[in-house]
C-alpha atoms as a PDB file:
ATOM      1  CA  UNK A   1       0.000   0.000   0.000  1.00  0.00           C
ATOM      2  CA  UNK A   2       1.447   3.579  -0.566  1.00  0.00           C
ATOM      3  CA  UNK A   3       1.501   6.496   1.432  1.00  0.00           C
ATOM      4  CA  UNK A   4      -1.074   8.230  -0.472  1.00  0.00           C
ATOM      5  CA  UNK A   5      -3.634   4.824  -0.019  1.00  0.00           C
ATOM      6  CA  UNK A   6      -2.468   4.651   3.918  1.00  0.00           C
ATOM      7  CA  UNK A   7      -3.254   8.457   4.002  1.00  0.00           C
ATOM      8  CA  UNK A   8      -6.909   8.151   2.174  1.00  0.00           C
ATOM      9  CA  UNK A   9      -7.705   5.274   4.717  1.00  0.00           C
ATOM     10  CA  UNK A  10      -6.595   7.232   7.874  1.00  0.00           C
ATOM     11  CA  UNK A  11      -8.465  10.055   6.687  1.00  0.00           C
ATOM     12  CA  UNK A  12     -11.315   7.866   6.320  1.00  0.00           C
ATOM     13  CA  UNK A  13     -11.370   6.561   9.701  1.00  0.00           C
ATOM     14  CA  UNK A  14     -10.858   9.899  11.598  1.00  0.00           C
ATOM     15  CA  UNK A  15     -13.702  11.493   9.777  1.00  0.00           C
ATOM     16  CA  UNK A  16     -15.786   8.275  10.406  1.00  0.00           C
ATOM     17  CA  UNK A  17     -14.551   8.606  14.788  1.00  0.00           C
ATOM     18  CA  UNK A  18     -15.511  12.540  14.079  1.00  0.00           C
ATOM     19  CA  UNK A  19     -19.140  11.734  13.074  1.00  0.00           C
ATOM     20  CA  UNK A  20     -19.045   8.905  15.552  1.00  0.00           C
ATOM     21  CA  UNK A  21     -18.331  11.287  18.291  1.00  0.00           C
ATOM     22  CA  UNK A  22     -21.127  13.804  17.058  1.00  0.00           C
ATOM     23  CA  UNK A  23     -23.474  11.137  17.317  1.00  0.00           C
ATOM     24  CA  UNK A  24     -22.757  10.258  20.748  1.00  0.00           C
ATOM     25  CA  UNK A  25     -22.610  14.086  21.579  1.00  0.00           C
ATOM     26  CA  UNK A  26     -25.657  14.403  20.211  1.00  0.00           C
ATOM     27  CA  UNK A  27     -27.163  11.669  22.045  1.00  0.00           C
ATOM     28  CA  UNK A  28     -25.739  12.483  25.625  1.00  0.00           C
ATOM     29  CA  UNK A  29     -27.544  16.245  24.786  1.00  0.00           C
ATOM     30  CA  UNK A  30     -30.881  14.646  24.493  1.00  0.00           C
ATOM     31  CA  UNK A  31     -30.354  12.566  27.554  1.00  0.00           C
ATOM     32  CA  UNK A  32     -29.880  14.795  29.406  1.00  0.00           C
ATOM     33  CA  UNK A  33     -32.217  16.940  28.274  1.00  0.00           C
ATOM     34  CA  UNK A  34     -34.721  14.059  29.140  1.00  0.00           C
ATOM     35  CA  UNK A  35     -33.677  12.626  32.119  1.00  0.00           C
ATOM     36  CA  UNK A  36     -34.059  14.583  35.195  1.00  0.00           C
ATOM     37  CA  UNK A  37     -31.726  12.093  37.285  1.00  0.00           C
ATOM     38  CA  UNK A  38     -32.215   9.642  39.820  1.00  0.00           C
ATOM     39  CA  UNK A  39     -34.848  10.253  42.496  1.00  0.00           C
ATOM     40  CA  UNK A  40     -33.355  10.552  45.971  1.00  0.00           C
ATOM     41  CA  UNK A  41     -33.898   8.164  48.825  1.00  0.00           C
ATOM     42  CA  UNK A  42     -36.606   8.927  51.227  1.00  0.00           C
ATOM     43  CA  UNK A  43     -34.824   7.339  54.296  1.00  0.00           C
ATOM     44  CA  UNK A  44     -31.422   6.299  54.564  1.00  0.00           C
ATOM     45  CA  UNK A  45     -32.214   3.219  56.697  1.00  0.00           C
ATOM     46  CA  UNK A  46     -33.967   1.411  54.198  1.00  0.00           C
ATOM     47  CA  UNK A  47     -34.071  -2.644  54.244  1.00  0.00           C
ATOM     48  CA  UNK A  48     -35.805  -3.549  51.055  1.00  0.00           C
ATOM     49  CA  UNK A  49     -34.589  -3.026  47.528  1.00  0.00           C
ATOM     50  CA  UNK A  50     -35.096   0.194  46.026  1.00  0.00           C
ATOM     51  CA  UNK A  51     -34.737   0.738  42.291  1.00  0.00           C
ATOM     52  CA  UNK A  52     -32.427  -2.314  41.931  1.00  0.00           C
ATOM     53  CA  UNK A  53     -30.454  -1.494  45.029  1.00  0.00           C
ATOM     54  CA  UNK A  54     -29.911  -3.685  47.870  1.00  0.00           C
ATOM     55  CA  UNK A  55     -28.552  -2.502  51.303  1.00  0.00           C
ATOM     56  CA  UNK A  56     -25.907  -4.129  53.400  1.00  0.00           C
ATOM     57  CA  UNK A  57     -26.407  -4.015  56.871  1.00  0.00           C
ATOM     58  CA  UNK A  58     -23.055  -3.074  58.442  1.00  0.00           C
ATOM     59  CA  UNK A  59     -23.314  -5.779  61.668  1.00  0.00           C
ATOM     60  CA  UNK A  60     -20.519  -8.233  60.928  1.00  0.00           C
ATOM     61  CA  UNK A  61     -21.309 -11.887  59.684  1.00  0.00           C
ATOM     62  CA  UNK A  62     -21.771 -14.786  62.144  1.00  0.00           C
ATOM     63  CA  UNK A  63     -18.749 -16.787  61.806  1.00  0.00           C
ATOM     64  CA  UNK A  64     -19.914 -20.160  62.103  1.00  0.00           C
ATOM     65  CA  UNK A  65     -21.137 -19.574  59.188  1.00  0.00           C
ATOM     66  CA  UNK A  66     -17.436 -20.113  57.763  1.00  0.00           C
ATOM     67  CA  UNK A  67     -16.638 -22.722  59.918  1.00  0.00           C
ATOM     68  CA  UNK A  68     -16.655 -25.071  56.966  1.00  0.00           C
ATOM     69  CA  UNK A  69     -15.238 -23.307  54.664  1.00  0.00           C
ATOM     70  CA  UNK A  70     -12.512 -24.130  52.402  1.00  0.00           C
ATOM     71  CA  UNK A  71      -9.864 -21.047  51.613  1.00  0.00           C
ATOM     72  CA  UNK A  72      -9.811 -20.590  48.041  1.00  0.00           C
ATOM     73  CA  UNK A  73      -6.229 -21.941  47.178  1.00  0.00           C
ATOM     74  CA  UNK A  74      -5.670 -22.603  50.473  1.00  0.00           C
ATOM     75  CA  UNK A  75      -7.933 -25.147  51.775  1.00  0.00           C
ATOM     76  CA  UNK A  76      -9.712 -26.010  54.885  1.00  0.00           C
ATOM     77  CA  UNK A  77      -8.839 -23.434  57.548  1.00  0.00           C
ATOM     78  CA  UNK A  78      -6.766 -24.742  60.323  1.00  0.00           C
ATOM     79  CA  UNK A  79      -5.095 -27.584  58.231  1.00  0.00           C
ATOM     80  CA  UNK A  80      -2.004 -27.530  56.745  1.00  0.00           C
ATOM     81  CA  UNK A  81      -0.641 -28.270  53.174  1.00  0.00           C
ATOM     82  CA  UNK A  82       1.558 -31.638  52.921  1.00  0.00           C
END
């Protein structure tokens, strides 16, 4: 390929990204023009989904609930590799 045919392609692609881009400019412009945002919460101590969202309560796990449990890579806790 010559210079002049590598030239004619890259100007090809940049004016392709440059209409690309004006799309997506375009497209943010009408979002936002549309969307107003997310609502807020009503209460912060919320227990049941909301929108999607699920809240963690912050009380630590019960740890016999890992008693179990195998390491991952490292197997069963309190054993040792041979």
């Amino acid at each position: 390929m010559s210079l002049h045919e590598e030239l004619t392609v890259v100007q090809h692609c940049l004016d392709d990204l440059v209409r690309t881009v004006g799309r997506l400019e375009r497209s943010l412009a009408r979002l936002r023009a549309t969307e107003a945002g997310p609502a807020p919460l009503e209460a912060a101590d919320r227990t049941g989904p909301v929108d999607g969202v699920i809240t963690i309560s912050e009380t630590p796990y019960d740890a016999t609930l890992w008693t179990d449990s195998d390491d991952e890579g490292l197997g069963v806790r309190g054993r040792h590799a041979p």
